[in-house]
C-alpha atoms as a PDB file:
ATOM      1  CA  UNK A   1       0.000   0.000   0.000  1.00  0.00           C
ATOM      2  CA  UNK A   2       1.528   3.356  -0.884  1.00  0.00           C
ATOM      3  CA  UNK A   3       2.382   5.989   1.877  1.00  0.00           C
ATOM      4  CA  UNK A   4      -0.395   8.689   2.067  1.00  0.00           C
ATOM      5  CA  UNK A   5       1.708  12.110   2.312  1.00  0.00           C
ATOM      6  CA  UNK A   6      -0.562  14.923   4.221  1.00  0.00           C
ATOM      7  CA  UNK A   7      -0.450  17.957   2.331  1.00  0.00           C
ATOM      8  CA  UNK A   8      -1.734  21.246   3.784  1.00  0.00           C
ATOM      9  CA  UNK A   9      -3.052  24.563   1.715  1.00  0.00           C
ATOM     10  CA  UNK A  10      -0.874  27.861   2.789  1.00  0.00           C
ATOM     11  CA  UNK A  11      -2.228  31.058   1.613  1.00  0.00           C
ATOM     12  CA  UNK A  12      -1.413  34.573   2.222  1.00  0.00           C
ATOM     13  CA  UNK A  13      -2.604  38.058   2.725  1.00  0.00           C
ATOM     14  CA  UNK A  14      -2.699  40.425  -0.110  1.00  0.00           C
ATOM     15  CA  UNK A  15       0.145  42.037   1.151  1.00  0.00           C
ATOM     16  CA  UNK A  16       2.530  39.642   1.276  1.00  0.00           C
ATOM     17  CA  UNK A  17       4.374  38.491  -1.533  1.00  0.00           C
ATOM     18  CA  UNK A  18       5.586  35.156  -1.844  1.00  0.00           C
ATOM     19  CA  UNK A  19       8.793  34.213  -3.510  1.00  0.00           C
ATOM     20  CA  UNK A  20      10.083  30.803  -2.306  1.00  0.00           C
ATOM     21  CA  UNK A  21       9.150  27.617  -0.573  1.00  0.00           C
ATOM     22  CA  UNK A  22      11.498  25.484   1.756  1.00  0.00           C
ATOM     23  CA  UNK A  23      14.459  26.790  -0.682  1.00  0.00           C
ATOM     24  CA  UNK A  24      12.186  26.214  -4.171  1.00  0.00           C
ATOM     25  CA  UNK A  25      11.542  29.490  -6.132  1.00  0.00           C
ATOM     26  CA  UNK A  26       7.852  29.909  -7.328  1.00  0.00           C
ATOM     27  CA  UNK A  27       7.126  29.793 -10.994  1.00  0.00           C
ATOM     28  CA  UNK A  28       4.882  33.305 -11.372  1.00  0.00           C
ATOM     29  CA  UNK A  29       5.342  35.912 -13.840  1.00  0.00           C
ATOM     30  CA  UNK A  30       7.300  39.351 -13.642  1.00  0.00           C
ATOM     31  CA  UNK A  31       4.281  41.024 -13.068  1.00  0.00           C
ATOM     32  CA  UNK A  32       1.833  38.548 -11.333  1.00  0.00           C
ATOM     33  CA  UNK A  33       2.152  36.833  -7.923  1.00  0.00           C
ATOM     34  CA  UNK A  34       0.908  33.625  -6.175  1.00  0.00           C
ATOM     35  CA  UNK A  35      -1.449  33.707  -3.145  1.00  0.00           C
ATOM     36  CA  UNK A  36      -1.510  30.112  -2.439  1.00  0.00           C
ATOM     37  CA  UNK A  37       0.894  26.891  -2.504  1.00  0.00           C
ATOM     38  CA  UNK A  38       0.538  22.946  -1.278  1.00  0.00           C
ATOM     39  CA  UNK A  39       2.859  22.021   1.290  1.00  0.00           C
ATOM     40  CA  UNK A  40       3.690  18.599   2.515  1.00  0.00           C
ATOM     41  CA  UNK A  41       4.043  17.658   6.218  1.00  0.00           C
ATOM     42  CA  UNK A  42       7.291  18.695   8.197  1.00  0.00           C
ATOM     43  CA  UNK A  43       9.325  21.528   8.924  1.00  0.00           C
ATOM     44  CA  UNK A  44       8.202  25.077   6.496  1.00  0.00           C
ATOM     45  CA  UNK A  45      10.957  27.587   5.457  1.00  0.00           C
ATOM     46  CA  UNK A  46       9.033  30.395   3.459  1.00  0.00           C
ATOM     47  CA  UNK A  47      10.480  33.630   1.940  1.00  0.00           C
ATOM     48  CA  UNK A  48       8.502  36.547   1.682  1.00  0.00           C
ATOM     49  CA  UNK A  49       8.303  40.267   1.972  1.00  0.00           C
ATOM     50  CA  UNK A  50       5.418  42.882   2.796  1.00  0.00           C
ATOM     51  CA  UNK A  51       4.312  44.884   0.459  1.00  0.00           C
ATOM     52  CA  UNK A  52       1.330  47.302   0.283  1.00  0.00           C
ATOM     53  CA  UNK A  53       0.169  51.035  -1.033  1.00  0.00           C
ATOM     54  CA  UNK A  54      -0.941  53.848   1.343  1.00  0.00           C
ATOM     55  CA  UNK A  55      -2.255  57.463   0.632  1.00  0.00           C
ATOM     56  CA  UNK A  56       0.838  59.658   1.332  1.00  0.00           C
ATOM     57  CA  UNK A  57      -1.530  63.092   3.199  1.00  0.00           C
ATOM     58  CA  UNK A  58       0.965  65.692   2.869  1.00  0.00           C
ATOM     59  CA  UNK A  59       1.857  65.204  -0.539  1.00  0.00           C
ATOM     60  CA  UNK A  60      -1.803  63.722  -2.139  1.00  0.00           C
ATOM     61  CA  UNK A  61      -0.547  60.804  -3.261  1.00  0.00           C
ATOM     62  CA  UNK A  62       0.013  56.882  -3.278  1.00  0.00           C
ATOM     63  CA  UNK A  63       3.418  55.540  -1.492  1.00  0.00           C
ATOM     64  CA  UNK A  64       4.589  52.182  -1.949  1.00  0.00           C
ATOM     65  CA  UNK A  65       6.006  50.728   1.537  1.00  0.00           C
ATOM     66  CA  UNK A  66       7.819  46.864   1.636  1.00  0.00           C
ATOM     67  CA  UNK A  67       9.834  45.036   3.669  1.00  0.00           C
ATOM     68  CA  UNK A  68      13.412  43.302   2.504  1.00  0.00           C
ATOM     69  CA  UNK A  69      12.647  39.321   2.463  1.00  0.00           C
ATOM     70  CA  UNK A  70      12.792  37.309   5.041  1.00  0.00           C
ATOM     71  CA  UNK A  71      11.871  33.876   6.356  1.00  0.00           C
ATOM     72  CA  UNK A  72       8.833  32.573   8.311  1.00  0.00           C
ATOM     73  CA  UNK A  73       9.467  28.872   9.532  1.00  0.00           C
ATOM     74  CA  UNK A  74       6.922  26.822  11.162  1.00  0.00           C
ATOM     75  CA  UNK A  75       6.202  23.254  11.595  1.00  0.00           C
ATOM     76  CA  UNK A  76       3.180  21.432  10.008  1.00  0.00           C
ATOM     77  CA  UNK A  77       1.628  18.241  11.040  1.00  0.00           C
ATOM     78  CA  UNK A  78      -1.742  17.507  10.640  1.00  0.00           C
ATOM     79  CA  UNK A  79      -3.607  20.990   9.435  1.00  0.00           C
ATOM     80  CA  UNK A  80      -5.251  20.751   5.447  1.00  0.00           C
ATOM     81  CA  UNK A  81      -5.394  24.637   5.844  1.00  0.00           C
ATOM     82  CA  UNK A  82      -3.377  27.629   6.554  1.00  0.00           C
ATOM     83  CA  UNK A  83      -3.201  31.509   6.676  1.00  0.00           C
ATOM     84  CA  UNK A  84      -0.330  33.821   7.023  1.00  0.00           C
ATOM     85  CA  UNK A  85      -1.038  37.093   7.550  1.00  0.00           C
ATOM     86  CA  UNK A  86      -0.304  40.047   8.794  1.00  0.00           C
ATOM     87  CA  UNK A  87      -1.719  42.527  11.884  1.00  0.00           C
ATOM     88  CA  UNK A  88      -3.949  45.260  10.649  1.00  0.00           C
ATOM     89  CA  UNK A  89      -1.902  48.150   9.264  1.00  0.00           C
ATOM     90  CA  UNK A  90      -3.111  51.253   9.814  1.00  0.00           C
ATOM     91  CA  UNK A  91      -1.504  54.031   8.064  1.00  0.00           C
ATOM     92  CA  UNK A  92       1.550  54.928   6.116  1.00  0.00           C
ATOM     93  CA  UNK A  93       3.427  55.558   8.982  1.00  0.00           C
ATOM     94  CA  UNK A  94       2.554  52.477  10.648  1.00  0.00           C
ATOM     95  CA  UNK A  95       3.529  50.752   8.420  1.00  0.00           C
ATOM     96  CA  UNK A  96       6.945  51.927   7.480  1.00  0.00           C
ATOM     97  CA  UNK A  97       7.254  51.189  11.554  1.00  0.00           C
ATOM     98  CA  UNK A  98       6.160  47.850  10.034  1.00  0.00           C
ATOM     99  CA  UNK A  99       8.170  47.264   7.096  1.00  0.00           C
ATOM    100  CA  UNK A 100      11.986  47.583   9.118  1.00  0.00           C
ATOM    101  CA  UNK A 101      10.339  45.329  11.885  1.00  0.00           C
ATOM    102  CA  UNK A 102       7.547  42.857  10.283  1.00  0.00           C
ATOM    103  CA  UNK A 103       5.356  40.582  12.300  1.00  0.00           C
ATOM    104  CA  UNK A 104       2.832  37.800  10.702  1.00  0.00           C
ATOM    105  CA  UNK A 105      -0.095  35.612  12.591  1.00  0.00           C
ATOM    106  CA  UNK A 106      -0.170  32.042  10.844  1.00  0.00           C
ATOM    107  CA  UNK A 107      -3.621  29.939  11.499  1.00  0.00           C
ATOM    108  CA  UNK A 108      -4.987  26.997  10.947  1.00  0.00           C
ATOM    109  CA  UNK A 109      -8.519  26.311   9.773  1.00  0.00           C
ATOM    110  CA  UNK A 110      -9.942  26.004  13.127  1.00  0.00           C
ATOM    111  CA  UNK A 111      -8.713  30.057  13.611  1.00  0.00           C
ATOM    112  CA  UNK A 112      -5.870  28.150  15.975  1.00  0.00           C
ATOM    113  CA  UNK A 113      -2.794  30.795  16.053  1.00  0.00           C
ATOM    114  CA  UNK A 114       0.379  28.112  15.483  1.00  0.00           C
ATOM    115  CA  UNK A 115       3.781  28.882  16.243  1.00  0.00           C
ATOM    116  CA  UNK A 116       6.038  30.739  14.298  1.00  0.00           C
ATOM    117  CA  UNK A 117       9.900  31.814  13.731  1.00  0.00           C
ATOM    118  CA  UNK A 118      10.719  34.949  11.654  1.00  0.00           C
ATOM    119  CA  UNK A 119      14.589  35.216  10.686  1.00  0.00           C
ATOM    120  CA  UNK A 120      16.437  37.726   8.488  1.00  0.00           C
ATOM    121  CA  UNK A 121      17.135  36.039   4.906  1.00  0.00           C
ATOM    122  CA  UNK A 122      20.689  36.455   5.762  1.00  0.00           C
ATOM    123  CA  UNK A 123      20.635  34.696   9.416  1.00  0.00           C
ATOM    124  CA  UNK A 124      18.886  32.034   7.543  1.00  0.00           C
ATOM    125  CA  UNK A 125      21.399  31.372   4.945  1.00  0.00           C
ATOM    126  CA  UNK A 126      24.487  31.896   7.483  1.00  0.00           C
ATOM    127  CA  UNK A 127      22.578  29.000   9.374  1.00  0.00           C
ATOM    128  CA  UNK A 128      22.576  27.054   6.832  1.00  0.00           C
ATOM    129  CA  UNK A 129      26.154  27.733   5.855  1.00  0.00           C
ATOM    130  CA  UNK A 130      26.786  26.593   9.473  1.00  0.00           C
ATOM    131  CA  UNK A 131      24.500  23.456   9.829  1.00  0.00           C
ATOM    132  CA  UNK A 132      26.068  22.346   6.224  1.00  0.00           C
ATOM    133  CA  UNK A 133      29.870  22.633   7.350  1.00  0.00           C
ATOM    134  CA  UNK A 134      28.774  21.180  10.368  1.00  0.00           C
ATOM    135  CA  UNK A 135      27.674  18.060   8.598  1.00  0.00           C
ATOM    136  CA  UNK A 136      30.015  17.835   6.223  1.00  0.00           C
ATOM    137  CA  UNK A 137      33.191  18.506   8.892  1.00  0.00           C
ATOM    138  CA  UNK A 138      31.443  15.796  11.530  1.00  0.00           C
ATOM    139  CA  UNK A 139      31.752  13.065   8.360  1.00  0.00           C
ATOM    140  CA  UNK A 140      35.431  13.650   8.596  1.00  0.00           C
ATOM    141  CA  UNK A 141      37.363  10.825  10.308  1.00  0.00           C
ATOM    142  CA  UNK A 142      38.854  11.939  13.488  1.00  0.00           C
ATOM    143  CA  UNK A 143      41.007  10.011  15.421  1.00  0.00           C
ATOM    144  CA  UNK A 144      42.570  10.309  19.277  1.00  0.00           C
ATOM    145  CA  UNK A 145      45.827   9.063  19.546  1.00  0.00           C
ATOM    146  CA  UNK A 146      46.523   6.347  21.261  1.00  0.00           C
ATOM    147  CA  UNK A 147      47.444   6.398  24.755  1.00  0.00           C
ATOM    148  CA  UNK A 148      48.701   3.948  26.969  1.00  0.00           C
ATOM    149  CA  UNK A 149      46.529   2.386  29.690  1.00  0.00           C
ATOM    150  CA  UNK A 150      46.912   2.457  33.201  1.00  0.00           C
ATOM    151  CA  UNK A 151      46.457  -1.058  34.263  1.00  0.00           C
ATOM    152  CA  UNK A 152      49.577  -2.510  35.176  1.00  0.00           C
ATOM    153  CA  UNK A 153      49.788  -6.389  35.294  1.00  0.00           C
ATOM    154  CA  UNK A 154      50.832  -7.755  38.867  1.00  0.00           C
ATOM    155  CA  UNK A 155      52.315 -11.046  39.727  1.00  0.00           C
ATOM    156  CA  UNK A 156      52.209 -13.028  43.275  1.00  0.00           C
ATOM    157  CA  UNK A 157      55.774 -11.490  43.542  1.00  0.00           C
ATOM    158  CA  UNK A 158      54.895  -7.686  43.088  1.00  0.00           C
ATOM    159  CA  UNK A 159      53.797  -4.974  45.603  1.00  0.00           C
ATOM    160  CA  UNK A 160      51.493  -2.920  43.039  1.00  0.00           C
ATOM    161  CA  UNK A 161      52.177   1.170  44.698  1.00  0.00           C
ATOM    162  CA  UNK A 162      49.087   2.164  44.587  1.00  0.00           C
ATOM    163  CA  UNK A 163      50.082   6.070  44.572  1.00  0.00           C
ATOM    164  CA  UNK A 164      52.018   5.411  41.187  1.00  0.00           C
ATOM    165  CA  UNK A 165      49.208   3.748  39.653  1.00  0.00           C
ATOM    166  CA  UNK A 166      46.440   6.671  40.848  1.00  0.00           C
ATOM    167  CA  UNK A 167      48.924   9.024  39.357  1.00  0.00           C
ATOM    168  CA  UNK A 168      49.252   7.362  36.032  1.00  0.00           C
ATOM    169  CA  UNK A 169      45.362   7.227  35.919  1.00  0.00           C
ATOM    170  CA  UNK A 170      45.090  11.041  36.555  1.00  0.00           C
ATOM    171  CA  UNK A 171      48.137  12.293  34.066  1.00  0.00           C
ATOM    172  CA  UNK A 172      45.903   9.861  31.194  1.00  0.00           C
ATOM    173  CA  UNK A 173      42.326  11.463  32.356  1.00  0.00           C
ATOM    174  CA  UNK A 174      44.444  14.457  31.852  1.00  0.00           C
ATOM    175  CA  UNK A 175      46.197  13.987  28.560  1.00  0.00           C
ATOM    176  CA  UNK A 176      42.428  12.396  27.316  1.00  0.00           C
ATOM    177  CA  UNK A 177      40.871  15.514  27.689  1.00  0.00           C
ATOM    178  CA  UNK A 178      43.316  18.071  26.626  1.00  0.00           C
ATOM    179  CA  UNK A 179      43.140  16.321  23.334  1.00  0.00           C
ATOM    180  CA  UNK A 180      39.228  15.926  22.826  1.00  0.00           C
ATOM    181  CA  UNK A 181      39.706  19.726  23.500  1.00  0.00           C
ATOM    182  CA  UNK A 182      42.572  19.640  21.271  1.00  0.00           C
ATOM    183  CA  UNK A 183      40.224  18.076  18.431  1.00  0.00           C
ATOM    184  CA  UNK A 184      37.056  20.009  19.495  1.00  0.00           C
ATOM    185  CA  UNK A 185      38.670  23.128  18.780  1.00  0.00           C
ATOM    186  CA  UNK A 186      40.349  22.022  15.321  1.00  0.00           C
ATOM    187  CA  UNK A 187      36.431  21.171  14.542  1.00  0.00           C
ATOM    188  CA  UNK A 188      35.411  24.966  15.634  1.00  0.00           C
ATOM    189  CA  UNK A 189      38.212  26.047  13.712  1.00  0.00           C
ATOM    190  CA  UNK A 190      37.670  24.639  10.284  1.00  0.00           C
ATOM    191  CA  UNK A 191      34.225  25.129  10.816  1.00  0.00           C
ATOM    192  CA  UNK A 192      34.840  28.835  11.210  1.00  0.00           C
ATOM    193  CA  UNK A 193      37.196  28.649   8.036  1.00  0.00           C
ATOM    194  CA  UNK A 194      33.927  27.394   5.895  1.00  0.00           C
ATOM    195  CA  UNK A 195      31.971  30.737   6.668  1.00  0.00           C
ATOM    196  CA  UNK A 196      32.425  34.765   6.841  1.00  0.00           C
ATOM    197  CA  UNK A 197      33.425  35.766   9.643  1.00  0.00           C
ATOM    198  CA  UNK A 198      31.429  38.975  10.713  1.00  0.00           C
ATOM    199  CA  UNK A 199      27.978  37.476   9.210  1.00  0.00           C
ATOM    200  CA  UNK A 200      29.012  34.883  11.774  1.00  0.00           C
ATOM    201  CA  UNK A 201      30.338  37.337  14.535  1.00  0.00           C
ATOM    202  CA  UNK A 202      26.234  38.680  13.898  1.00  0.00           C
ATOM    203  CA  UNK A 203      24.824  35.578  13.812  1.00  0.00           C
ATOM    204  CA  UNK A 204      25.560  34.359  17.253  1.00  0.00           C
ATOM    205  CA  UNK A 205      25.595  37.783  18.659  1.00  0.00           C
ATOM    206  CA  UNK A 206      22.165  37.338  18.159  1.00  0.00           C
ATOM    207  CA  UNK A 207      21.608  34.267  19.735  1.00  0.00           C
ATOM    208  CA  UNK A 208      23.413  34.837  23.049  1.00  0.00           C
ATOM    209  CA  UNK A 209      21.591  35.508  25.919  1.00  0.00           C
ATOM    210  CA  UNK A 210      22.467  39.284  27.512  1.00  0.00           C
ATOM    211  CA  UNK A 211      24.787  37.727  29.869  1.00  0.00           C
ATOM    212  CA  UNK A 212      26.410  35.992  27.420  1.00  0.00           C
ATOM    213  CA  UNK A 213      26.695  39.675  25.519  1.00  0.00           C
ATOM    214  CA  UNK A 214      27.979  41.211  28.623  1.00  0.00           C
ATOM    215  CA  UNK A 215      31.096  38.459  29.368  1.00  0.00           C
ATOM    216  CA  UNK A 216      31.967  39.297  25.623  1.00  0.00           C
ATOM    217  CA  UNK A 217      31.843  42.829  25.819  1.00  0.00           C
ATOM    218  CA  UNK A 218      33.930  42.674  29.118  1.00  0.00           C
ATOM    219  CA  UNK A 219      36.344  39.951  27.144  1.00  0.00           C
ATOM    220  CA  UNK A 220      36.906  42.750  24.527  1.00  0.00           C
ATOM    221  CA  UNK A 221      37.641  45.370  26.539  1.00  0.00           C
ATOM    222  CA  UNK A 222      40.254  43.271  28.287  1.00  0.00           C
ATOM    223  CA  UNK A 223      42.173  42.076  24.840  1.00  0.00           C
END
């Protein structure tokens, strides 16, 4: 019997403009744009940007206000219908307030608000960059060197000295870590080599915690 796939209908507000899907650019003309697309179950990656047209009062005219792209991921499981939209926009200054800092409601067909992440297009490639040399650096063989035991074989004639043989077992606990650190850090560092460094530098700025900001800022200041 073949696998049934559950697939899920995602549309969007009239002033959003869609332009990919999970990494897959839409097929729509220069001029026209697409309101709806089928997604399958599992983890949602969709670029867009907001877009709309408000009377401009001091100068009697239409202004155009968008957004840059950007990312909305959620997760979907078991929902046949979805909305993304965004809050009511008031005004033209509202929403150029909007377009630097954009928010969006996504909800199922029940009206049930699910959960979802809104990244910068670049954070979301930079993550990518990261997760890929990541996976490609962890298929890389790695190996410890070899380091001598500290069991020491004892006959009915030997007096084992229990002090030497603690000792040995500490220096090797010792020498064991310093070189998983040894290889943890050659990991970071080619890691590092496969991606910019300031996008990075931003990238995790962003996802420290303040106190985590503060030690760096004080580690700065100190170098």
């Amino acid at each position: 019997m073949p696998l049934t796939v559950s697939a899920a209908t995602l549309t969007i507000s009239d002033n959003l403009v869609l332009k990919s899907v999970n990494d897959k650019p839409l097929d729509v003309g220069f001029f026209s744009t697409q309101s709806q697309v089928e997604l399958t179950s599992g983890e949602q990656a969709i670029l867009v940007k907001y877009k709309d047209v408000f009377e401009d009062l001091d100068f009697a005219e239409d202004r155009l206000v968008e957004s840059d792209y950007f990312i909305a991921k959620f997760t979907l499981s078991q929902q046949k219908s979805l909305l993304l939209s965004t809050p009511k926009v008031k005004n033209l200054a509202a929403a150029e307030k909007f377009s630097h800092n954009p928010e969006l409601i996504l909800s199922d067909e029940n009206n049930q608000t699910l959960v979802l992440e809104l990244l910068t297009y670049d954070d979301y490639k930079l993550a990518q960059q990261v997760n890929q040399a990541v996976k490609t650096l962890a298929q890389e063989p790695v190996s410890l060197p070899v380091t001598p035991t500290a069991n020491t074989v004892t006959t009915a004639h030997d007096t084992p000295d229990v002090a030497a043989q603690m000792a040995t077992v500490s220096t090797t606990n010792n020498e064991l870590n310093r070189t998983e650190n040894e290889v943890k850090q050659t990991f970071n560092n080619k890691v590092a080599n496969h991606i910019e460094t300031l996008p990075m530098l931003k990238y995790w700025w962003k996802k420290a915690s303040d106190d985590e900001k503060q030690d760096f800022i004080r580690y700065i200041k100190t170098q």
